[in-house]
C-alpha atoms as a PDB file:
ATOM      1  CA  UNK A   1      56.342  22.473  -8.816  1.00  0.00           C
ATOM      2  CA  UNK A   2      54.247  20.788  -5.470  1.00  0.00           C
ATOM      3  CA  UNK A   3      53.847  17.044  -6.547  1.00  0.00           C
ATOM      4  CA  UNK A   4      50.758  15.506  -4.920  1.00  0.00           C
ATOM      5  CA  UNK A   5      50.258  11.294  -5.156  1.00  0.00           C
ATOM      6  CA  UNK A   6      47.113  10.043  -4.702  1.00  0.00           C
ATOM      7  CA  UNK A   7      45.622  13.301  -5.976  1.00  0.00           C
ATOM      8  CA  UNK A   8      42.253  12.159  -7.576  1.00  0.00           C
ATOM      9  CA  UNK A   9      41.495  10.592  -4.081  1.00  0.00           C
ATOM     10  CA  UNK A  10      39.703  11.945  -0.827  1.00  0.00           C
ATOM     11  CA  UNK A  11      42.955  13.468   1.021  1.00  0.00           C
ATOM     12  CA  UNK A  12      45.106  14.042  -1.926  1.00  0.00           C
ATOM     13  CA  UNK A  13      42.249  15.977  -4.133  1.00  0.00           C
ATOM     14  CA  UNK A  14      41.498  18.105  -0.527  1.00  0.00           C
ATOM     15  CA  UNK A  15      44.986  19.199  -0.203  1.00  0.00           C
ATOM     16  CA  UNK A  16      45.000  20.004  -4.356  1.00  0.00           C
ATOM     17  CA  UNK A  17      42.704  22.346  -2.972  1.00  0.00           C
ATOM     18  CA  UNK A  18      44.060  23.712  -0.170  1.00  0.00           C
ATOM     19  CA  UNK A  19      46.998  24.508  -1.623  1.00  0.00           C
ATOM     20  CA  UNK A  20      45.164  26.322  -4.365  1.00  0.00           C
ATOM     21  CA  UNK A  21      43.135  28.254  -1.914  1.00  0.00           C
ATOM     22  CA  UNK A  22      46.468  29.803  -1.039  1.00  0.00           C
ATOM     23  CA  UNK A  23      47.597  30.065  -4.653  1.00  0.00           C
ATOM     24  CA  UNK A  24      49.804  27.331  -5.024  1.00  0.00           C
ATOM     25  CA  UNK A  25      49.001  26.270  -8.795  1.00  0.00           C
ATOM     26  CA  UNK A  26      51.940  24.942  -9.929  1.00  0.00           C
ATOM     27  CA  UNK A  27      50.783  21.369  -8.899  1.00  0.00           C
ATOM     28  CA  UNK A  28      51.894  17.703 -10.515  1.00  0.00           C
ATOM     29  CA  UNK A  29      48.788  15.416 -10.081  1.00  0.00           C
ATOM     30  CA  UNK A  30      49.796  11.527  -9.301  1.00  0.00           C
ATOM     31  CA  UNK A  31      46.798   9.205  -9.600  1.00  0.00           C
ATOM     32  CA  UNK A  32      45.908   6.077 -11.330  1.00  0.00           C
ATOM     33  CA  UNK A  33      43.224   8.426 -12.797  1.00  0.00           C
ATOM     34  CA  UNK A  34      39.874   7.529 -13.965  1.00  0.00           C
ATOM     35  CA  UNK A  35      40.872   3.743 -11.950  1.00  0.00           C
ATOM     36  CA  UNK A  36      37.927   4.381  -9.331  1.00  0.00           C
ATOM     37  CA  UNK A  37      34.212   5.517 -10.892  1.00  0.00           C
ATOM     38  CA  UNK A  38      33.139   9.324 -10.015  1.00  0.00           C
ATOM     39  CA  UNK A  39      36.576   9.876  -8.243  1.00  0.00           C
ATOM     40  CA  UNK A  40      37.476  12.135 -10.943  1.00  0.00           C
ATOM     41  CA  UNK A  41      34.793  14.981  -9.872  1.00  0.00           C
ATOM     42  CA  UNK A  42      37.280  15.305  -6.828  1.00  0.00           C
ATOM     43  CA  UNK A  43      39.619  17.233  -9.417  1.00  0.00           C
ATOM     44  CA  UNK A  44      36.857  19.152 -11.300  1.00  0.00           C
ATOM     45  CA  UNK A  45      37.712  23.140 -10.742  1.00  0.00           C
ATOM     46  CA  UNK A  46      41.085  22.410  -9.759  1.00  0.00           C
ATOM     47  CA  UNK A  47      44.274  24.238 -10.708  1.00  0.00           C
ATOM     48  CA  UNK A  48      47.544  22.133 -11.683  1.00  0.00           C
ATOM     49  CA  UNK A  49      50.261  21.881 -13.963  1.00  0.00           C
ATOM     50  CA  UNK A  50      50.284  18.187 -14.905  1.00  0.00           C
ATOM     51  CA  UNK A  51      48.739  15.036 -14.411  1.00  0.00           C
ATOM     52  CA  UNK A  52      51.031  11.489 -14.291  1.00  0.00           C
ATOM     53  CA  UNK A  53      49.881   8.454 -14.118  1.00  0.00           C
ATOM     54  CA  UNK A  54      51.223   6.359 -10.740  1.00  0.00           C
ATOM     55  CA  UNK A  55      53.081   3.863 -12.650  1.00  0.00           C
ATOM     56  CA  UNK A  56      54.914   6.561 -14.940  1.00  0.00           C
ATOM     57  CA  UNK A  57      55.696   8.472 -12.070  1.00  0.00           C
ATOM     58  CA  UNK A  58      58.712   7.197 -10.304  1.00  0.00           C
ATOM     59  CA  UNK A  59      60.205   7.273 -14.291  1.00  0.00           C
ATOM     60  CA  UNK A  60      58.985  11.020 -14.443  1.00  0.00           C
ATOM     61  CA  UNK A  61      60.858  12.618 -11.394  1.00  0.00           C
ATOM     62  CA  UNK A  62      63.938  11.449 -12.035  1.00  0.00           C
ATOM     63  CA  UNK A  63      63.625  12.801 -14.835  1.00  0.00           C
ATOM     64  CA  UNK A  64      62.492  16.114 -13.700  1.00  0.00           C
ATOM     65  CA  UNK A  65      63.738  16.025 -10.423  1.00  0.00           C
ATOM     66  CA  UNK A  66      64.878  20.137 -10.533  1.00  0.00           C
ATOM     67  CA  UNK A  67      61.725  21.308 -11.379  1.00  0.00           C
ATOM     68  CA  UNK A  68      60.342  19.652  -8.153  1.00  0.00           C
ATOM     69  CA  UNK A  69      60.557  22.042  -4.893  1.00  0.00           C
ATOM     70  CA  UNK A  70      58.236  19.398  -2.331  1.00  0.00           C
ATOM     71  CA  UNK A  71      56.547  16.139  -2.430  1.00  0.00           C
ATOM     72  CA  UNK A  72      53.315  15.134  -0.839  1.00  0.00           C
ATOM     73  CA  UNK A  73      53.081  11.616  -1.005  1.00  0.00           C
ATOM     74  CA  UNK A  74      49.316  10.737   0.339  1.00  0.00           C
ATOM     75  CA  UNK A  75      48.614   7.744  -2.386  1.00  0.00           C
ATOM     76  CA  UNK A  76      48.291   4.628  -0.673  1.00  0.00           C
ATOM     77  CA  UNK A  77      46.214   1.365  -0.871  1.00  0.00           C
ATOM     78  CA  UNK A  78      44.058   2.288   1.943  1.00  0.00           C
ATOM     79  CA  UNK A  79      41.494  -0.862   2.067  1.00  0.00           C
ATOM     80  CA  UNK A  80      41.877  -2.045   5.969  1.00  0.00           C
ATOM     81  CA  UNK A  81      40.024  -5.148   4.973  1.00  0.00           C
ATOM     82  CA  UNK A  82      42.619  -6.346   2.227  1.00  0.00           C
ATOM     83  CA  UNK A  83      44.571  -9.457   2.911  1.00  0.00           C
ATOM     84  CA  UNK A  84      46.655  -9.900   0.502  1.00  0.00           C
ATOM     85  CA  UNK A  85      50.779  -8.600   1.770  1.00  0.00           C
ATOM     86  CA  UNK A  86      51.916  -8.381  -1.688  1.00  0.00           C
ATOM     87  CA  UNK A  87      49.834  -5.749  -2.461  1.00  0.00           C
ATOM     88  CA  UNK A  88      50.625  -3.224   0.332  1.00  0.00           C
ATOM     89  CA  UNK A  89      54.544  -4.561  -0.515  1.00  0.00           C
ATOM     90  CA  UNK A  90      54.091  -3.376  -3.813  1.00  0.00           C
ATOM     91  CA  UNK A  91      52.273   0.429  -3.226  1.00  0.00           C
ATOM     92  CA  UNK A  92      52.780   1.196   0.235  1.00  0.00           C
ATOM     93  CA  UNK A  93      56.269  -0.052   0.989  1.00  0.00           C
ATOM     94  CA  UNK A  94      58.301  -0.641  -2.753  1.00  0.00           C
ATOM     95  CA  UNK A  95      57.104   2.443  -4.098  1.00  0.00           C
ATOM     96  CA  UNK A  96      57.762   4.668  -1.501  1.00  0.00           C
ATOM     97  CA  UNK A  97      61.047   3.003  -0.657  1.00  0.00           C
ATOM     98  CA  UNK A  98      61.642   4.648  -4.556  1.00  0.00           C
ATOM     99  CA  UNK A  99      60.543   7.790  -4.023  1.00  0.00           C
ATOM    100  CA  UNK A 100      62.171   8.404  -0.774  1.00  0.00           C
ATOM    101  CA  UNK A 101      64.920   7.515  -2.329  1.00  0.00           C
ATOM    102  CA  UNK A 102      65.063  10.013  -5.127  1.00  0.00           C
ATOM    103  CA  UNK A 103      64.120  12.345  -3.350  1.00  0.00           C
ATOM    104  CA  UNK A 104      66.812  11.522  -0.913  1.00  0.00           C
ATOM    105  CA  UNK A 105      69.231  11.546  -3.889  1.00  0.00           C
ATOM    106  CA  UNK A 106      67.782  14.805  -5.411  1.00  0.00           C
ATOM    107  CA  UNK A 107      67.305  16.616  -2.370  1.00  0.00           C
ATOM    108  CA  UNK A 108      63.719  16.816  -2.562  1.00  0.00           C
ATOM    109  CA  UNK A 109      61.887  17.525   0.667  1.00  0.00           C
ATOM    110  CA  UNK A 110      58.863  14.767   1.404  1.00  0.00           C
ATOM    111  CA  UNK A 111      55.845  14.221   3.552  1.00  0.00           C
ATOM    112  CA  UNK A 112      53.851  11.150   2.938  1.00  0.00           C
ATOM    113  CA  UNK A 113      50.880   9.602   4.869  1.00  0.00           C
ATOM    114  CA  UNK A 114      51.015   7.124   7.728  1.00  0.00           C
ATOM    115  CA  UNK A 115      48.427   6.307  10.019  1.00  0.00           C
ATOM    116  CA  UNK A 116      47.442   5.670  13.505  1.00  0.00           C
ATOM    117  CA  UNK A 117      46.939   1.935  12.348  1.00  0.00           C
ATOM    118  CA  UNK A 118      50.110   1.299  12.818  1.00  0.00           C
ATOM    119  CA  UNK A 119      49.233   1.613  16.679  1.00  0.00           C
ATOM    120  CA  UNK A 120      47.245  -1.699  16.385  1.00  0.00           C
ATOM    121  CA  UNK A 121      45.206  -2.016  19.385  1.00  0.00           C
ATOM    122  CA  UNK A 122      46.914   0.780  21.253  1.00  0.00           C
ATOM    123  CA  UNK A 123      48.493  -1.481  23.845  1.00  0.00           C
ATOM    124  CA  UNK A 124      51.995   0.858  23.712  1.00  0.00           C
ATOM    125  CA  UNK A 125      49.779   3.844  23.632  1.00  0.00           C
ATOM    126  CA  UNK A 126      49.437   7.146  21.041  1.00  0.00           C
ATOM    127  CA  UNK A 127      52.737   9.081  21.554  1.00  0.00           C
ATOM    128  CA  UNK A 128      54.637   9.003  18.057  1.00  0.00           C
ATOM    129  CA  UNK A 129      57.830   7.834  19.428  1.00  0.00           C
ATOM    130  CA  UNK A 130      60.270   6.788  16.857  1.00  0.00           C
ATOM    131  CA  UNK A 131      61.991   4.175  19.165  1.00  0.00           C
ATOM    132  CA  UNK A 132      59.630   1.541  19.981  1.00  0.00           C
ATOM    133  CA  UNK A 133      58.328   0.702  16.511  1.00  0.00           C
ATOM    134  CA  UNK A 134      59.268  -2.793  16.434  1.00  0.00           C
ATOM    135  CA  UNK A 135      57.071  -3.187  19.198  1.00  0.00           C
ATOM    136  CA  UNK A 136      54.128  -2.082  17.694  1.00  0.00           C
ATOM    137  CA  UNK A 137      51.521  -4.611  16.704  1.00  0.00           C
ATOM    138  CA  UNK A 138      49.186  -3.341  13.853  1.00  0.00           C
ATOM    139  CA  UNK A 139      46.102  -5.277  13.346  1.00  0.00           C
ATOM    140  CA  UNK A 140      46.183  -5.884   9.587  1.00  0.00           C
ATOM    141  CA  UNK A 141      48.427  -5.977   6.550  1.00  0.00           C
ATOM    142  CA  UNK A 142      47.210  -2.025   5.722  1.00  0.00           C
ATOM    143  CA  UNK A 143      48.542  -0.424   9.100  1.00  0.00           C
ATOM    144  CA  UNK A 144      51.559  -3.563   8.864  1.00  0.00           C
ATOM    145  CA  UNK A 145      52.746  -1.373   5.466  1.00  0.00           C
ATOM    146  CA  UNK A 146      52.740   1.456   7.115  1.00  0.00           C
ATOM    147  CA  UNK A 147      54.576   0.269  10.321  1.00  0.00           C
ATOM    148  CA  UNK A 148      56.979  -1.361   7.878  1.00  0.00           C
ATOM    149  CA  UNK A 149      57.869   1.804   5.935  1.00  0.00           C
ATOM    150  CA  UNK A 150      57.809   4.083   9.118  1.00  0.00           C
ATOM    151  CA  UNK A 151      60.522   1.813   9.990  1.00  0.00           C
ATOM    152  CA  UNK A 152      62.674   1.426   6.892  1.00  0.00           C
ATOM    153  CA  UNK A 153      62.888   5.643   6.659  1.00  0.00           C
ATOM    154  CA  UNK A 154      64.172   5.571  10.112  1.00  0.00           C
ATOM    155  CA  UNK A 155      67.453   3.856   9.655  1.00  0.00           C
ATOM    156  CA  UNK A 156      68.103   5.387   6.209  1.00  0.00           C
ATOM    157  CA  UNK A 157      71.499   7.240   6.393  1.00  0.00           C
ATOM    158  CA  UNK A 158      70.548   9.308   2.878  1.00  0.00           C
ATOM    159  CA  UNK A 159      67.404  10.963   3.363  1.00  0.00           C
ATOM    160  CA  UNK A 160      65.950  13.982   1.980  1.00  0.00           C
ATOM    161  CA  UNK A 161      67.107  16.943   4.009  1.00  0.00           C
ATOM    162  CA  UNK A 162      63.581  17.424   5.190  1.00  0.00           C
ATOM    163  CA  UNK A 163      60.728  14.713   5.725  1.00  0.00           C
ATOM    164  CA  UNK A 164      57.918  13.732   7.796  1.00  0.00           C
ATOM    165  CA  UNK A 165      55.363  10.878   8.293  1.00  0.00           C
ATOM    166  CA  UNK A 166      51.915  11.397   9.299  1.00  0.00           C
ATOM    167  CA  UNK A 167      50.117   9.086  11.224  1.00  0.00           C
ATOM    168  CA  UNK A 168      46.487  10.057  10.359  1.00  0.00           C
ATOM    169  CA  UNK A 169      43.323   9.290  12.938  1.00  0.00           C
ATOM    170  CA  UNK A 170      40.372   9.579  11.583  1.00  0.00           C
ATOM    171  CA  UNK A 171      40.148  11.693   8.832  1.00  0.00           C
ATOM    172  CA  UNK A 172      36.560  12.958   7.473  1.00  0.00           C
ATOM    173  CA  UNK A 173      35.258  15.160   5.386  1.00  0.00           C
ATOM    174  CA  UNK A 174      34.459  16.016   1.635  1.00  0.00           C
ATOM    175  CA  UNK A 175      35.243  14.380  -1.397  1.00  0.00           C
ATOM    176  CA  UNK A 176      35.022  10.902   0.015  1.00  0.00           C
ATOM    177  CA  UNK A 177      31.779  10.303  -2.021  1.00  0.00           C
ATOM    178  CA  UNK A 178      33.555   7.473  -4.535  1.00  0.00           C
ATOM    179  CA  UNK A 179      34.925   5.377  -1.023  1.00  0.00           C
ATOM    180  CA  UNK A 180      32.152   2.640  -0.526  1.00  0.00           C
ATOM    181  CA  UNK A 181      32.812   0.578   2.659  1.00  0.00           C
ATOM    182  CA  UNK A 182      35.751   2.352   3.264  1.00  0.00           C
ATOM    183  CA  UNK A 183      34.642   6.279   3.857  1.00  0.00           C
ATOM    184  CA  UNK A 184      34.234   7.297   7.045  1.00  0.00           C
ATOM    185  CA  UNK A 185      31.041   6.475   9.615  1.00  0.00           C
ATOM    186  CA  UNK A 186      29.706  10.333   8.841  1.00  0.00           C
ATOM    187  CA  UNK A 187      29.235   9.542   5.233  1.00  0.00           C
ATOM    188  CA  UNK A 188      27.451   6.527   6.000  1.00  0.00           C
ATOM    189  CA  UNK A 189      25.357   7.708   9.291  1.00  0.00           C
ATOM    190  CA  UNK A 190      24.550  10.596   7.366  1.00  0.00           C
ATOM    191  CA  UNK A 191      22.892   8.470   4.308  1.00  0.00           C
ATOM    192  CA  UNK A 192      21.295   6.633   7.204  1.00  0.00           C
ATOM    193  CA  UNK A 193      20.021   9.352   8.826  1.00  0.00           C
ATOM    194  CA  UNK A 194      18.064  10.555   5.701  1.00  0.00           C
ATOM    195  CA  UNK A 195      17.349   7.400   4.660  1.00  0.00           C
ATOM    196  CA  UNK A 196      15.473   6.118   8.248  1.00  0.00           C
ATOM    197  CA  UNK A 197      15.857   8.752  10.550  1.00  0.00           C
ATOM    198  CA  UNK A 198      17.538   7.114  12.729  1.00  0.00           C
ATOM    199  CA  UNK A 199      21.364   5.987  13.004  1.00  0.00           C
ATOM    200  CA  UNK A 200      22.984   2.040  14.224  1.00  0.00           C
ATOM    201  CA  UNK A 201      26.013   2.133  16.878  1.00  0.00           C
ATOM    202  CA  UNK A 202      28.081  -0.351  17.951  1.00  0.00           C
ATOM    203  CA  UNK A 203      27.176  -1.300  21.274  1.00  0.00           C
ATOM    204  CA  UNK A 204      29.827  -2.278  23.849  1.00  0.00           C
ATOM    205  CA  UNK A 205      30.916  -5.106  25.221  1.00  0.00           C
ATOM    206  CA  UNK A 206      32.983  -4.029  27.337  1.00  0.00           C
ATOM    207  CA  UNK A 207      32.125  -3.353  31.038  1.00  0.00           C
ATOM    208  CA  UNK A 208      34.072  -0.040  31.178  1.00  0.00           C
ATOM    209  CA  UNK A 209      32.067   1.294  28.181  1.00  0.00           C
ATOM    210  CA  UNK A 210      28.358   2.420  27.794  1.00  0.00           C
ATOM    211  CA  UNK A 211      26.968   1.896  24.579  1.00  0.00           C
ATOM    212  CA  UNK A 212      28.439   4.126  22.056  1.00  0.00           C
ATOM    213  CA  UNK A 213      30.887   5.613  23.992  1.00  0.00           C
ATOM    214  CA  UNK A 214      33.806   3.729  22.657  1.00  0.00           C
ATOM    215  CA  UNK A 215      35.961   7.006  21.481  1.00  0.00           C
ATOM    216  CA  UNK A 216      37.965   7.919  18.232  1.00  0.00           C
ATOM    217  CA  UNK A 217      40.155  10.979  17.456  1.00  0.00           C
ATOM    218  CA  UNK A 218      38.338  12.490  14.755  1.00  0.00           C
ATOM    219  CA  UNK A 219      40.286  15.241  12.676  1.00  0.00           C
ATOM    220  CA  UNK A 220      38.916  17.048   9.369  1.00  0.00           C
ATOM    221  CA  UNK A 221      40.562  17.057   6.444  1.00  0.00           C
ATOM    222  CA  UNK A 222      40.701  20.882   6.342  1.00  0.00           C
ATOM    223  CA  UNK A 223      42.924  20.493   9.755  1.00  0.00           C
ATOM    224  CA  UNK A 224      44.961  17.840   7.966  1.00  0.00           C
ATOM    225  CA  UNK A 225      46.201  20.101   4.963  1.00  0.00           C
ATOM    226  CA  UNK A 226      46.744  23.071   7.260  1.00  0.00           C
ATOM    227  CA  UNK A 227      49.246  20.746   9.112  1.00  0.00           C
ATOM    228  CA  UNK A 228      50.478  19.949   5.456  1.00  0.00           C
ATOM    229  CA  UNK A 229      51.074  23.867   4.259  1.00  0.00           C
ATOM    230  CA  UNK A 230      52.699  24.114   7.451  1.00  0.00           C
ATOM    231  CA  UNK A 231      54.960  21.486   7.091  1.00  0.00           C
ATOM    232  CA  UNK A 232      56.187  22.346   3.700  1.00  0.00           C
ATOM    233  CA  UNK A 233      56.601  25.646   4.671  1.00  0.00           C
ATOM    234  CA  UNK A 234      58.688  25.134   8.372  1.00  0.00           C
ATOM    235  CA  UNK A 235      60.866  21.798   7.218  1.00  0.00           C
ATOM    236  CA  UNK A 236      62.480  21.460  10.029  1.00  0.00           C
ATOM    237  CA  UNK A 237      62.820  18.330  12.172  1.00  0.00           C
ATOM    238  CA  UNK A 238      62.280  15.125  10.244  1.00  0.00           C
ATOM    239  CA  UNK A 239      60.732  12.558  11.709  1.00  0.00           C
ATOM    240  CA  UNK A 240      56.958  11.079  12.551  1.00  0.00           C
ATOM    241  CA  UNK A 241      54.395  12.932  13.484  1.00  0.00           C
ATOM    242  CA  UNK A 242      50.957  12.290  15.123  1.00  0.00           C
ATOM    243  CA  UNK A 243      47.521  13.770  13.235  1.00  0.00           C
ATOM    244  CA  UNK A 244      44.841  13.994  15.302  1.00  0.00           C
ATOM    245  CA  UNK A 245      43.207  16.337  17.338  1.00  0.00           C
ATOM    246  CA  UNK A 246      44.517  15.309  20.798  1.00  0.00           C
ATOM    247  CA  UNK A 247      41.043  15.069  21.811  1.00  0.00           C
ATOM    248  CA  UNK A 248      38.970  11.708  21.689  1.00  0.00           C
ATOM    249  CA  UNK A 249      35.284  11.812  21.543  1.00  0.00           C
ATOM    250  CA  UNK A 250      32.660   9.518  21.426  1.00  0.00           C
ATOM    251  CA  UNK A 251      30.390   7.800  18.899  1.00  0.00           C
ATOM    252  CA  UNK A 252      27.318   9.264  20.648  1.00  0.00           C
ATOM    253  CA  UNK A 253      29.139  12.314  19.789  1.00  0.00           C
ATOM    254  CA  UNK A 254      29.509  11.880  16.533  1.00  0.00           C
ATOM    255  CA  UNK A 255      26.042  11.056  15.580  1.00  0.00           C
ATOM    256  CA  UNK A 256      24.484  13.688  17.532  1.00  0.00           C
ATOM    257  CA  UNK A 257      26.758  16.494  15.512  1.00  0.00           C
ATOM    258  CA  UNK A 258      25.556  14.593  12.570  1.00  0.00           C
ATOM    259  CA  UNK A 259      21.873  14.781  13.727  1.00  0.00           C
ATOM    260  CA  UNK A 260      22.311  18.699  15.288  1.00  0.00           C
ATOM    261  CA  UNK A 261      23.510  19.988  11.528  1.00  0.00           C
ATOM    262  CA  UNK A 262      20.833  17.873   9.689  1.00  0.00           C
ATOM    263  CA  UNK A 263      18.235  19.977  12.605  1.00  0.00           C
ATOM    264  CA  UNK A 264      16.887  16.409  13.578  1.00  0.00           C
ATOM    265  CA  UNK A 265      15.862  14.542  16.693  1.00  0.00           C
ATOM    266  CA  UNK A 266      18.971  12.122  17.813  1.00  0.00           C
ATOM    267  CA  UNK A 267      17.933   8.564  17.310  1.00  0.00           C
ATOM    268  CA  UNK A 268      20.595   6.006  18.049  1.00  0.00           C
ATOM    269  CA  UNK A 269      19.803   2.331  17.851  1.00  0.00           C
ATOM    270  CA  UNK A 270      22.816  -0.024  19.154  1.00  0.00           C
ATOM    271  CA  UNK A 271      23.803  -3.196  17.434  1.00  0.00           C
ATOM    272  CA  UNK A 272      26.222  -5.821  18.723  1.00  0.00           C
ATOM    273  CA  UNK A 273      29.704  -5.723  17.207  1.00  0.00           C
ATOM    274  CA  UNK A 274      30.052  -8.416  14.436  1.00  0.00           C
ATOM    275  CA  UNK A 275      31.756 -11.214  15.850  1.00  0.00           C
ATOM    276  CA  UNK A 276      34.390 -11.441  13.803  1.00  0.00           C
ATOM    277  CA  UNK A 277      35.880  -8.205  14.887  1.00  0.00           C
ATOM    278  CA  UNK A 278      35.098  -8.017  18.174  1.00  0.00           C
ATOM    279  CA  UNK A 279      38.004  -9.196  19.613  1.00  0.00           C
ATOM    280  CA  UNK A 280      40.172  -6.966  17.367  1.00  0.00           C
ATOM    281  CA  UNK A 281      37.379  -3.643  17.695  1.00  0.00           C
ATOM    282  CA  UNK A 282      39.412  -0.616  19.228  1.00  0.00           C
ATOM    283  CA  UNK A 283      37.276   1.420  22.155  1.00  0.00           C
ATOM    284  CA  UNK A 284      39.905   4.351  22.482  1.00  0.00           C
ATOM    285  CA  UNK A 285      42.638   6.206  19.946  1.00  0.00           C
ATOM    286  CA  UNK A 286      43.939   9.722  21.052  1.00  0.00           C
ATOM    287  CA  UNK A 287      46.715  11.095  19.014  1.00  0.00           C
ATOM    288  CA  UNK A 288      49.631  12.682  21.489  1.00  0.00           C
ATOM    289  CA  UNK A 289      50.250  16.247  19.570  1.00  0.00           C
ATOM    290  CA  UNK A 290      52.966  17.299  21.699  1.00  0.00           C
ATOM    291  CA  UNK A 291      55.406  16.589  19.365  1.00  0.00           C
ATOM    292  CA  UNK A 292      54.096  18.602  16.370  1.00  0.00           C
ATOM    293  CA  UNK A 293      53.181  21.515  18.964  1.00  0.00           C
ATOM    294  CA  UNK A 294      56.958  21.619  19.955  1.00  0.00           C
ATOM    295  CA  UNK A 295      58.050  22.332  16.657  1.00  0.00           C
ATOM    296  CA  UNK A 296      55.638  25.529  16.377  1.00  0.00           C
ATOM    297  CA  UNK A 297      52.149  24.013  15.014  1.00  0.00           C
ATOM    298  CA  UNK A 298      49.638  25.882  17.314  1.00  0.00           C
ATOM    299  CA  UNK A 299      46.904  26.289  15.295  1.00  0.00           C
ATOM    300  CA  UNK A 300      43.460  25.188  16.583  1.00  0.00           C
ATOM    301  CA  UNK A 301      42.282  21.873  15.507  1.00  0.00           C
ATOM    302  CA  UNK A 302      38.004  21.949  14.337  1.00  0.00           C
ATOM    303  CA  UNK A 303      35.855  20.241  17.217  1.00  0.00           C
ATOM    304  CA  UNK A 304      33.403  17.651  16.264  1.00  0.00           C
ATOM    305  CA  UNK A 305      30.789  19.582  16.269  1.00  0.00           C
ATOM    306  CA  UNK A 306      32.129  22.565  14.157  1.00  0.00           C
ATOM    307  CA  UNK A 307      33.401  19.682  11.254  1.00  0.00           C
ATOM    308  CA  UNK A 308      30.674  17.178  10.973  1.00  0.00           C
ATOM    309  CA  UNK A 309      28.432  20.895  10.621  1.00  0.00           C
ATOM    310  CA  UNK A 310      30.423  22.180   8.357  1.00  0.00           C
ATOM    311  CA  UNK A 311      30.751  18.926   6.368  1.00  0.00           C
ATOM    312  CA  UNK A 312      27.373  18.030   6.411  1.00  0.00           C
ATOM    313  CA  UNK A 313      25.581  21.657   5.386  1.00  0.00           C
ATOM    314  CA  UNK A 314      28.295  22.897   3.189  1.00  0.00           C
ATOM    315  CA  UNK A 315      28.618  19.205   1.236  1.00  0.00           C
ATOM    316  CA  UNK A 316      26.591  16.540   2.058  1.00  0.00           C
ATOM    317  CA  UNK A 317      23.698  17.950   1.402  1.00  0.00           C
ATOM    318  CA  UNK A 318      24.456  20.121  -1.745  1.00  0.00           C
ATOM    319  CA  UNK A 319      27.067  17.605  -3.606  1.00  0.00           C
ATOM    320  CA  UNK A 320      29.527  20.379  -3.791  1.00  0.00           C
ATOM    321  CA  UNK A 321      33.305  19.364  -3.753  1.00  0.00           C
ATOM    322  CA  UNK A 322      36.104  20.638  -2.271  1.00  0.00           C
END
């Protein structure tokens, strides 16, 4: 059995069906399922074994710890705007302190989600170094989690014989429909798009940077759970790893993919950054990939232009699900 947490959500229910695209059926769903209205299409058409509730879970393995062969732990509280620490204690550092830990115990091999929010503003760079974490300064208590649990697995002397932490950049693609405020800028430009034919920017404030040219690493999800496969399949050298593309491009970019696949005229109208995040707002992330290229990933990542296509004909504008 492949366990999957955070299975009925955007990631998790994309690598459910990955890993059935490549007949891997035998899958234990982890969710708190049915929590978060029209996330359960994500799982429609889907082949798996079981579903387990999140809270039952940690219970459940230990229990059935030799049926398990891998563990993809993607469930997270993911809202960058929540403030309350006790929260991300709770889901993002207790409970994966647990799990690590049995699968540590049970010899389990593990890769979970982490994120290039633990990079804060990027002042110490994109390289996925595992020896300057304390340094970091992540801007909120989400990436703060994350940070926090990189850390902990590092000085763990019982570990599962294999694991790996992912720093995700900026994930898009389908089955992000149910994510409000929180999916990414293609969901919402592309509703925009449709809705007024035109799209709103950020405009810069910075002298260094035209408007809309601030620049993100934008990888698709597809990309992601190829990086996954491969990683369950090589488990060799533990440790945290970058997931981007390696290649930052702009906002301008972005919308103009968005307006190319929807066969529209670009229209970009530029708004000033809200004030109260202006002082925090990021104008360049570029994940270093060197590190997951030296231990034999050399598989092409999707450009912009080929994603946000593919995303936008293929899903956004039929419904369909991965």
């Amino acid at each position: 059995m492949i366990v999957i947490t955070g299975a009925e959500g955007f990631i998790g229910s994309c690598l459910v069906a990955h890993l059935n695209h490549f007949h891997y059926n035998d899958l234990v769903l982890v969710d708190d399922f049915g929590h978060v209205e029209g996330r359960e299409k994500n799982l429609l058409n889907k082949k798996f074994t079981l579903k387990v509730e999140r809270t039952n879970f940690i219970e459940w393995l230990s229990a059935n710890a030799n049926l398990v062969q891998f563990v993809f732990h993607i469930g997270a509280r993911t809202d960058t705007t929540e403030k309350d620490e006790a929260i991300f204690k709770t889901l993002n550092l207790d409970y994966s302190k647990a799990l690590f830990n049995i699968c540590a115990k049970e010899g389990i091999p593990m890769v979970y989600a982490s994120s290039a929010a633990t990079y804060g503003n990027g002042e110490f760079g994109y390289k996925d170094r595992e020896d300057f974490l304390d340094q970091l300064q992540p801007m909120n208590p989400y990436g703060r989690s994350k940070n926090d649990f990189d850390k902990w697995a590092l000085v763990q002397t019982e570990t599962p014989y294999f694991w790996a932490g992912l720093k995700f950049f900026n994930v898009y693609g389908p089955n992000e429909y149910h994510k409000g405020r929180m999916a990414s800028v293609i969901l919402h430009a592309y509703h925009q798009i449709k809705d007024t034919g035109s799209v709103n920017l950020f405009e810069s404030h910075r002298p260094d940077y035209n408007n809309g040219e601030q620049m993100r690493d934008f990888i698709y999800v597809k990309d992601l759970c190829e990086v996954c496969l491969f990683l369950m399949k090589t488990r060799k050298n533990s440790g945290l790893y970058n997931l981007g593309t390696g290649n930052a491009r702009t906002w301008n970019d972005l919308a103009g993919a968005i307006f190319n696949a929807l066969g529209m005229e670009t229209k970009i109208n530029y708004i000033p950054i809200p004030e109260d995040i202006r002082n925090t707002y990021q104008y360049f992330t570029e994940a270093n990939m060197e590190k997951l290229k030296q231990i034999g990933y050399d598989k092409p990542f999707t450009s912009i232009e080929a994603g946000v296509k593919e995303y936008v004909v293929q899903y956004l504008e039929t419904g369909k699900y991965y």
